[in-house]
N, C-alpha and C. Protein backbone atom coordinates (compact mmCIF):
# COMPACT_ATOMS: atom_id res chain seq x y z
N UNK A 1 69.35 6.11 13.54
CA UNK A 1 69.01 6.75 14.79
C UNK A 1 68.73 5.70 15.88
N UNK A 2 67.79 4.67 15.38
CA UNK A 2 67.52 3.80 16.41
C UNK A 2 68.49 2.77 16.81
N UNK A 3 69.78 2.88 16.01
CA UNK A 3 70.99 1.89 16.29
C UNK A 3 71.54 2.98 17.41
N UNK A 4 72.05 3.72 17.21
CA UNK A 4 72.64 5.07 18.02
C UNK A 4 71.81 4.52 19.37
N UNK A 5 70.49 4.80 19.45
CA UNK A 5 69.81 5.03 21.25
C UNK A 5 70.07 3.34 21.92
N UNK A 6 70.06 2.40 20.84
CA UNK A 6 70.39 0.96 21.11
C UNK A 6 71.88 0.84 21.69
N UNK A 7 72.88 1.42 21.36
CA UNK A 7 74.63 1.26 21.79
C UNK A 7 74.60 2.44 22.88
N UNK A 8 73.63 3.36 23.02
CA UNK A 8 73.67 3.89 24.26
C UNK A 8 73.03 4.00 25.62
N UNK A 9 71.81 2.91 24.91
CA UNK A 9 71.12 2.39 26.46
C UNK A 9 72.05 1.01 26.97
N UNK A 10 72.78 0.44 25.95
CA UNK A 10 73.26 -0.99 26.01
C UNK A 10 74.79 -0.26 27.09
N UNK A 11 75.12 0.74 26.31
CA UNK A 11 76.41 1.37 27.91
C UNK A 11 75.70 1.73 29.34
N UNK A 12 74.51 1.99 29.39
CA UNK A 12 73.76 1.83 30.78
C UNK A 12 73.69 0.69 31.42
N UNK A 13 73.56 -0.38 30.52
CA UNK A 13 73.52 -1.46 31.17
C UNK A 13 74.28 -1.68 32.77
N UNK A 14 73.58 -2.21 33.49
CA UNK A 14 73.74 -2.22 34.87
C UNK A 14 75.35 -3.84 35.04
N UNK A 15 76.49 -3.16 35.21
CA UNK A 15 77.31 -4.09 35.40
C UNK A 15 76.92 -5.27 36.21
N UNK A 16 77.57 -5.82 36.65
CA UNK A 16 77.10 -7.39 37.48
C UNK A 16 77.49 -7.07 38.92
N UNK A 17 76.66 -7.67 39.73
CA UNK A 17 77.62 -7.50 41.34
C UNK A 17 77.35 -6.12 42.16
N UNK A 18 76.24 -4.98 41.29
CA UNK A 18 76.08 -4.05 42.04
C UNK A 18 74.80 -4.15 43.38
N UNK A 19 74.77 -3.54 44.64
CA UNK A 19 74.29 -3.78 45.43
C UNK A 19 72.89 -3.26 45.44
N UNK A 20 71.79 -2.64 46.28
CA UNK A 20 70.47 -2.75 45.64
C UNK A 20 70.25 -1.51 46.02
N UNK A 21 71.10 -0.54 46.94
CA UNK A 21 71.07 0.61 47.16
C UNK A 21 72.09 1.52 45.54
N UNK A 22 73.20 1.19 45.23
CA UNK A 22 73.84 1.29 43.52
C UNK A 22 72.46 0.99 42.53
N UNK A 23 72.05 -0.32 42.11
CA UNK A 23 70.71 0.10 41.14
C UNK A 23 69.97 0.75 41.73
N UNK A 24 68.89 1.34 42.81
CA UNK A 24 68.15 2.20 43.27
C UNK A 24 68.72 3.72 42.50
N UNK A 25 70.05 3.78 42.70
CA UNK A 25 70.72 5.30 42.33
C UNK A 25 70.75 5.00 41.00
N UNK A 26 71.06 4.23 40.17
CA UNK A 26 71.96 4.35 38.90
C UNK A 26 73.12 4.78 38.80
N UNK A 27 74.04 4.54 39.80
CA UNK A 27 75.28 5.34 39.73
C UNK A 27 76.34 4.97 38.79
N UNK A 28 76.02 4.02 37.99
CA UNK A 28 77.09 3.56 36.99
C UNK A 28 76.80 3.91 36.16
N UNK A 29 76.04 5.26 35.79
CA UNK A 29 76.20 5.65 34.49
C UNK A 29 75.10 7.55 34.51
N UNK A 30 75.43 8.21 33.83
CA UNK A 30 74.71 9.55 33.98
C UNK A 30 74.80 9.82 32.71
N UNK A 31 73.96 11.07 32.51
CA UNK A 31 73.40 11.23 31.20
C UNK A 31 71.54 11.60 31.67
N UNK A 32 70.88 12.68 30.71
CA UNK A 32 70.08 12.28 30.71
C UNK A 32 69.20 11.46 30.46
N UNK A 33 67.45 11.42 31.14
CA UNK A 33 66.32 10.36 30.48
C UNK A 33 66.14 10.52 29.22
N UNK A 34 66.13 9.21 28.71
CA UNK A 34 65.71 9.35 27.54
C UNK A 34 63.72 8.88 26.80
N UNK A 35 63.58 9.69 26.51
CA UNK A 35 62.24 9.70 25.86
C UNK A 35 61.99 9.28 24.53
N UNK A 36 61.62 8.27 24.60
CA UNK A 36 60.94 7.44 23.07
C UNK A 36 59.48 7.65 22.83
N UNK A 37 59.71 8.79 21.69
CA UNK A 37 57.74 8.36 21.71
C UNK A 37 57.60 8.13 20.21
N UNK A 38 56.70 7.81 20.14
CA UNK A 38 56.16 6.88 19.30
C UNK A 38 54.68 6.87 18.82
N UNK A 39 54.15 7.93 17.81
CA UNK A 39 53.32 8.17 17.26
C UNK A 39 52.23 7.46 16.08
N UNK A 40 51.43 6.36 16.31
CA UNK A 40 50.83 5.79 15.76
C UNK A 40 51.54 4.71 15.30
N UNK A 41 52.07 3.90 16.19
CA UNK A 41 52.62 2.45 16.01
C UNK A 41 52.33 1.55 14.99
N UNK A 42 50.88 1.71 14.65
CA UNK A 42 50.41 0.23 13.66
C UNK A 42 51.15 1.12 12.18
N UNK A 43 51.71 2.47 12.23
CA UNK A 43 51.69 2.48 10.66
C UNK A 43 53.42 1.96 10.43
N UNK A 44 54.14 1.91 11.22
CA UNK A 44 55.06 1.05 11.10
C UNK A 44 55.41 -0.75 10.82
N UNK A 45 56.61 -0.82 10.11
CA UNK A 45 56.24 -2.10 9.92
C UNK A 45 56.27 -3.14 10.66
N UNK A 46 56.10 -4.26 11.18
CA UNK A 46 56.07 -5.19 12.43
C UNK A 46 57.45 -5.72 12.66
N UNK A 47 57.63 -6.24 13.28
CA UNK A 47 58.78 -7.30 13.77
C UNK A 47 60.40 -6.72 13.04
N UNK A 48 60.94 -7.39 12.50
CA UNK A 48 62.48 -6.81 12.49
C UNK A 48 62.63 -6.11 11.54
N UNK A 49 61.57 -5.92 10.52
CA UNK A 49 61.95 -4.75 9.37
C UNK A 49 61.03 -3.50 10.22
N UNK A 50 60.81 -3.23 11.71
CA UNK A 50 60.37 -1.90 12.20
C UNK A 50 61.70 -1.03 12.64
N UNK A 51 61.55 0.09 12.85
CA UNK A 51 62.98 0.65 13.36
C UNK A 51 62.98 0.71 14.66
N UNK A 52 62.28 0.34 15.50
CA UNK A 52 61.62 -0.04 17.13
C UNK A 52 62.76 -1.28 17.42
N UNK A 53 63.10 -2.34 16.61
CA UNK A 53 63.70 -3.44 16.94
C UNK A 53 64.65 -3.12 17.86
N UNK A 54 65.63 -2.83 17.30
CA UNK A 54 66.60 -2.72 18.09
C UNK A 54 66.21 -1.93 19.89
N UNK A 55 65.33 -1.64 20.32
CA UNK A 55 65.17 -1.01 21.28
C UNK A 55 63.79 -1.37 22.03
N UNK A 56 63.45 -2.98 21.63
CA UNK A 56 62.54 -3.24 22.30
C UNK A 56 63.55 -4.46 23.65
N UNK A 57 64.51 -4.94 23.26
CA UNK A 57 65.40 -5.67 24.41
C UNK A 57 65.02 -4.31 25.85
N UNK A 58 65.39 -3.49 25.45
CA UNK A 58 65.39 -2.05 26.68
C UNK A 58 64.30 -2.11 27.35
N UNK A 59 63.23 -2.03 26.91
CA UNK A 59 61.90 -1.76 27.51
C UNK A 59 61.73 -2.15 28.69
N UNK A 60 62.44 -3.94 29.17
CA UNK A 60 62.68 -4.61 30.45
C UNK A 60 62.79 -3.96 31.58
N UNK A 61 63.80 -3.24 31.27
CA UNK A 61 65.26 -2.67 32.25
C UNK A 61 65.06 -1.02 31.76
N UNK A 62 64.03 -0.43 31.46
CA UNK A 62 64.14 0.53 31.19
C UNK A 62 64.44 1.61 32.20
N UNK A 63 63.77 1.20 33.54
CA UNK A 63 64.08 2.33 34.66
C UNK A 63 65.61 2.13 34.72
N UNK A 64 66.35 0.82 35.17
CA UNK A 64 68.07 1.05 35.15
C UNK A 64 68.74 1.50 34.15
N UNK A 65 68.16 1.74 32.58
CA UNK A 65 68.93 2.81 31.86
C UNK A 65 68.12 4.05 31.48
N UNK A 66 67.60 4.59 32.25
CA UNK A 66 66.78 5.74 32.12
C UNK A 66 65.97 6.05 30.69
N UNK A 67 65.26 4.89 30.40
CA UNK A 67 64.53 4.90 29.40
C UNK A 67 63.31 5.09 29.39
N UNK A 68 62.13 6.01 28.63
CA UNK A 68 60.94 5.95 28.95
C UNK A 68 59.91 5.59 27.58
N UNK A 69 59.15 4.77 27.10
CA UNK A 69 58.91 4.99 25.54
C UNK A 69 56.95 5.08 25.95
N UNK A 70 56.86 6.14 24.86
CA UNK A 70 55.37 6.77 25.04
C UNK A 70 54.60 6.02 23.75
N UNK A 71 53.98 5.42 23.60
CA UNK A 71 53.37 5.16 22.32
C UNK A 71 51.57 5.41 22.11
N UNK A 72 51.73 5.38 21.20
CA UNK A 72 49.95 5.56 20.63
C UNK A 72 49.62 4.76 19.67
N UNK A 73 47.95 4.54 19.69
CA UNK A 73 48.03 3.50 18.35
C UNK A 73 46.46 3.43 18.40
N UNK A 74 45.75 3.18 17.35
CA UNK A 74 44.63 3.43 16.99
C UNK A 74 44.22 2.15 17.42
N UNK A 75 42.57 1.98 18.61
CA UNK A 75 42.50 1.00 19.29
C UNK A 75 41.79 -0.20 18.16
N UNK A 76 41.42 0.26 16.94
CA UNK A 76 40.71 -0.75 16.37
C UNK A 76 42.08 -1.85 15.60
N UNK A 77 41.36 -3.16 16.06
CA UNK A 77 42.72 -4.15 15.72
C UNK A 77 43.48 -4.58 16.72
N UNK A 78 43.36 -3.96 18.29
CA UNK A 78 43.77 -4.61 19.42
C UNK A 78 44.22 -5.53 19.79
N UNK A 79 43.06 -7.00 19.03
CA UNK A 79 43.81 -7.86 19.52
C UNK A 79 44.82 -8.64 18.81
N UNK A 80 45.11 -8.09 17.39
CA UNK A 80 46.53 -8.12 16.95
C UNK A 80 47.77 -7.76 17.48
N UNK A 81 47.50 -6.19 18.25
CA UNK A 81 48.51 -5.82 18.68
C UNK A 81 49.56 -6.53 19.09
N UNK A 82 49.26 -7.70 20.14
CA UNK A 82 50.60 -8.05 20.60
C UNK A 82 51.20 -8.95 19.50
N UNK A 83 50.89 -8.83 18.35
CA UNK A 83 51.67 -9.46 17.20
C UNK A 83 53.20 -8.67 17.31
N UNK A 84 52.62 -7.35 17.36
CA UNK A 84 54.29 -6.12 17.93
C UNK A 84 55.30 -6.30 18.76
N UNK A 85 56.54 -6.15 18.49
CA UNK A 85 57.21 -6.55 19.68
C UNK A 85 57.30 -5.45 20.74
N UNK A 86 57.25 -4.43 20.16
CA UNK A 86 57.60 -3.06 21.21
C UNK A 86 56.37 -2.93 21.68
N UNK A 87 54.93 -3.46 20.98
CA UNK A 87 53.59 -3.34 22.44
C UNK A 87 53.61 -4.69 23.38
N UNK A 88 54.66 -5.27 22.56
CA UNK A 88 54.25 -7.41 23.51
C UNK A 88 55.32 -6.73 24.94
N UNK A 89 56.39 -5.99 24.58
CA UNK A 89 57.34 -6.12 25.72
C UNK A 89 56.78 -4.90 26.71
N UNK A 90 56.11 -3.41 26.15
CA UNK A 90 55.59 -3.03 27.37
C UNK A 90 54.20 -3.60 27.98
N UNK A 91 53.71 -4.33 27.34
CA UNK A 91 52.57 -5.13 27.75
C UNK A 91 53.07 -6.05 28.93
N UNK A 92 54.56 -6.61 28.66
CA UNK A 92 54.95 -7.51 29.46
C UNK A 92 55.77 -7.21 30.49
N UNK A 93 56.16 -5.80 30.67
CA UNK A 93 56.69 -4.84 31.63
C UNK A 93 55.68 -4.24 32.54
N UNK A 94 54.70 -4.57 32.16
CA UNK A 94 53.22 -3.94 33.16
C UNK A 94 53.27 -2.66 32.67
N UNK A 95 53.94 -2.23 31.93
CA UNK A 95 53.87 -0.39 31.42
C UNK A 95 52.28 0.14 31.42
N UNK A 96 52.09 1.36 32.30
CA UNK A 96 50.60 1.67 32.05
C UNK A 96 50.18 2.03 30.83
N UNK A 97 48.74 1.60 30.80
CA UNK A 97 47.73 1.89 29.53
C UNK A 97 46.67 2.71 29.61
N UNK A 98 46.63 3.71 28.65
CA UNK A 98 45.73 4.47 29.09
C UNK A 98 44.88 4.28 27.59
N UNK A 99 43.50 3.86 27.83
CA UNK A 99 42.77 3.51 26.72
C UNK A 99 41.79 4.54 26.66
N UNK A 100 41.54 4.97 25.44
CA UNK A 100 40.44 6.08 25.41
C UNK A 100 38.85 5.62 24.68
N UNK A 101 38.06 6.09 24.41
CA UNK A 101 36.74 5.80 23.49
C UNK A 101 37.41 4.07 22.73
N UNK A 102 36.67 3.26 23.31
CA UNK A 102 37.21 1.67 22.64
C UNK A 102 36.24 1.26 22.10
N UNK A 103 36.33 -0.34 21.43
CA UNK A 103 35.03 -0.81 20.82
C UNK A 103 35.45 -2.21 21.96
N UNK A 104 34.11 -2.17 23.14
CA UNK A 104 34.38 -3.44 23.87
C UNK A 104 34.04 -5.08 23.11
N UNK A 105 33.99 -4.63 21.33
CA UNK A 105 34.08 -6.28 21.01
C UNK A 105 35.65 -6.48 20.81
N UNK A 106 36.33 -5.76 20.79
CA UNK A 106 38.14 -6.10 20.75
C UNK A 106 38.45 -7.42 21.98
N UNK A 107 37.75 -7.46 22.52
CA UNK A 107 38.30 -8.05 23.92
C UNK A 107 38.48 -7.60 25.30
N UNK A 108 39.42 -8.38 25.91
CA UNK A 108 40.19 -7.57 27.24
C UNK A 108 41.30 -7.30 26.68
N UNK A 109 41.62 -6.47 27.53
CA UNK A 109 42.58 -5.06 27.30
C UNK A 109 44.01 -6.22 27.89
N UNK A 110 43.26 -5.34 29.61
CA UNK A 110 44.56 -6.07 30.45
C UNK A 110 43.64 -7.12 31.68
N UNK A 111 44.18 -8.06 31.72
CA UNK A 111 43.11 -8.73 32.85
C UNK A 111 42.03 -9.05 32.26
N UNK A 112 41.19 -8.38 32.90
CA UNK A 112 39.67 -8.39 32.69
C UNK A 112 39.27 -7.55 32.24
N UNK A 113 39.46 -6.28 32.12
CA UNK A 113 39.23 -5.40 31.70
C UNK A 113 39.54 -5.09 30.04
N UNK A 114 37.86 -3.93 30.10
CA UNK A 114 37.83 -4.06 28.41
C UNK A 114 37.72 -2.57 28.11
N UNK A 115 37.53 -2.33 27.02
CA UNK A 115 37.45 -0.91 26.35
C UNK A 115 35.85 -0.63 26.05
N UNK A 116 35.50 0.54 26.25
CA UNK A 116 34.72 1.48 26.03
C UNK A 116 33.98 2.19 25.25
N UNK A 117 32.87 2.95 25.32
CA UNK A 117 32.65 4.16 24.60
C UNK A 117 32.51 4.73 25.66
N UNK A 118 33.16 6.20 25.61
CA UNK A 118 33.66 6.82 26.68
C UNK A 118 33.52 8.59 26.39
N UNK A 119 33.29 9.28 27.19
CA UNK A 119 33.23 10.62 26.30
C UNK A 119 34.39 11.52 26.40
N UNK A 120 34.47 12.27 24.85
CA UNK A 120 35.56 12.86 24.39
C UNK A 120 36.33 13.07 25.93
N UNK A 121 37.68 12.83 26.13
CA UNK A 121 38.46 13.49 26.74
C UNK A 121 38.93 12.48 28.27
N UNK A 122 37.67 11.05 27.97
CA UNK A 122 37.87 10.43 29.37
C UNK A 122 38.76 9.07 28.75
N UNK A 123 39.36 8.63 29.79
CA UNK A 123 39.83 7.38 29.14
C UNK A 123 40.07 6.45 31.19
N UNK A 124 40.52 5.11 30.17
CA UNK A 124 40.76 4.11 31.78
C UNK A 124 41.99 3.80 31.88
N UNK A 125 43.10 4.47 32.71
CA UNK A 125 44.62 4.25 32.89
C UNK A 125 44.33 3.11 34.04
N UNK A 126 44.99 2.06 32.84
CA UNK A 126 45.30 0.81 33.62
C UNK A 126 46.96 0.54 33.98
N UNK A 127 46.83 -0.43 34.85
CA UNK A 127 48.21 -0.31 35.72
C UNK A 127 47.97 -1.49 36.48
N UNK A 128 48.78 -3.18 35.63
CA UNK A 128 48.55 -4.08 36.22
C UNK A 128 47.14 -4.42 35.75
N UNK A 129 46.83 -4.59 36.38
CA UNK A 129 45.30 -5.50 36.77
C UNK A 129 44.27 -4.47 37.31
N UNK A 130 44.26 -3.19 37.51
CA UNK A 130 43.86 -2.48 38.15
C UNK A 130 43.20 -1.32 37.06
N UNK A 131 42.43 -0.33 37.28
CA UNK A 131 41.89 0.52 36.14
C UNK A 131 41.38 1.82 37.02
N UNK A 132 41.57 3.04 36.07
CA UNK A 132 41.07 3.93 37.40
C UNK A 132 40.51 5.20 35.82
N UNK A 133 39.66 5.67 36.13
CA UNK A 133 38.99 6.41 34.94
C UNK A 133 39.66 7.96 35.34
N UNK A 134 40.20 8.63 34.28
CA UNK A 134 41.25 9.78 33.88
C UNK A 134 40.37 10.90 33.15
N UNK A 135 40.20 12.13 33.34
CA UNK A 135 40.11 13.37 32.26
C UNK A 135 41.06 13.56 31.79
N UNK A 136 41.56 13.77 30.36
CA UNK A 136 42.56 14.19 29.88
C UNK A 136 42.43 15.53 29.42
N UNK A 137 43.08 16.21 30.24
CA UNK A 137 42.90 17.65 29.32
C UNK A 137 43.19 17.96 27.52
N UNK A 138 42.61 18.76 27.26
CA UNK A 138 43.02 19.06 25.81
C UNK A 138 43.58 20.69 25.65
N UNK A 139 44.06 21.08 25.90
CA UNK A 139 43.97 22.45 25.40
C UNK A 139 44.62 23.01 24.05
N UNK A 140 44.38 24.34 24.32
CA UNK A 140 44.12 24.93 22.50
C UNK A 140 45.70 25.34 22.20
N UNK A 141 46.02 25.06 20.93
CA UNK A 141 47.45 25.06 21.02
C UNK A 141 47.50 26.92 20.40
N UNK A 142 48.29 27.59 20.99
CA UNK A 142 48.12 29.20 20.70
C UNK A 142 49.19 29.47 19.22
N UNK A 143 48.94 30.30 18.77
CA UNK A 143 50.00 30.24 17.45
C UNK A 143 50.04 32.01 17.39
């Protein structure tokens, strides 16, 4: 599966020589966005035996091939994380973070900024260097 979304973000790829109003549009290529999410990251395995590999090159350039990847991951162990390649490259894309209830001995997050105890439902969506405190709704799933 993850070879498949890899040979079809890699045909998005933005040819050479296009002008800055062409990447603004994406006009060299259509199709819908694609959505990567990604449900508890650490229980996967790290580096090239994960199935993430192939689709962490994307993460860069993700707006010019209409890529979006959502991940989650249990905050204890943080500052391992960027041992990962798919959290080192949206870490290194500025991708926002939204951190919920933290343990502030992990470290800094992003910048300066650190993690929390926070109550059920609040968290700090960071963006850059910057932090701004979020309610997250929860609601009841109906069956």
């Amino acid at each position: 599966m993850m070879g498949e979304l890899a040979a079809a973000l890699a045909g998005r790829e933005p040819p050479p020589g296009l002008s800055a109003e062409e990447l603004l549009s994406r006009s060299w290529w259509s199709g819908p966005e694609i959505f990567l999410i990604v449900d508890d990251i650490q229980q996967l395995p790290p580096g090239f035996d994960s199935p993430l590999h192939k689709a962490v090159p994307f993460v860069n350039r993700a707006a010019d091939v209409g890529l979006h990847v959502i991940v989650t991951r249990t905050f204890g162990g943080w500052s391992s994380a960027g041992s990962d390649p798919m959290l080192r490259a949206l870490h290194q894309a500025n991708a926002p973070l939204l951190v919920m209830d933290a343990d502030p001995d992990e470290g800094f997050i992003r910048g300066k900024m650190k993690g929390g105890p926070l109550p059920r439902g609040r968290g700090l969506l960071m963006a850059e260097d910057t932090g701004v405190f979020v309610q997250v709704a929860a609601t009841e799933v109906r069956r």
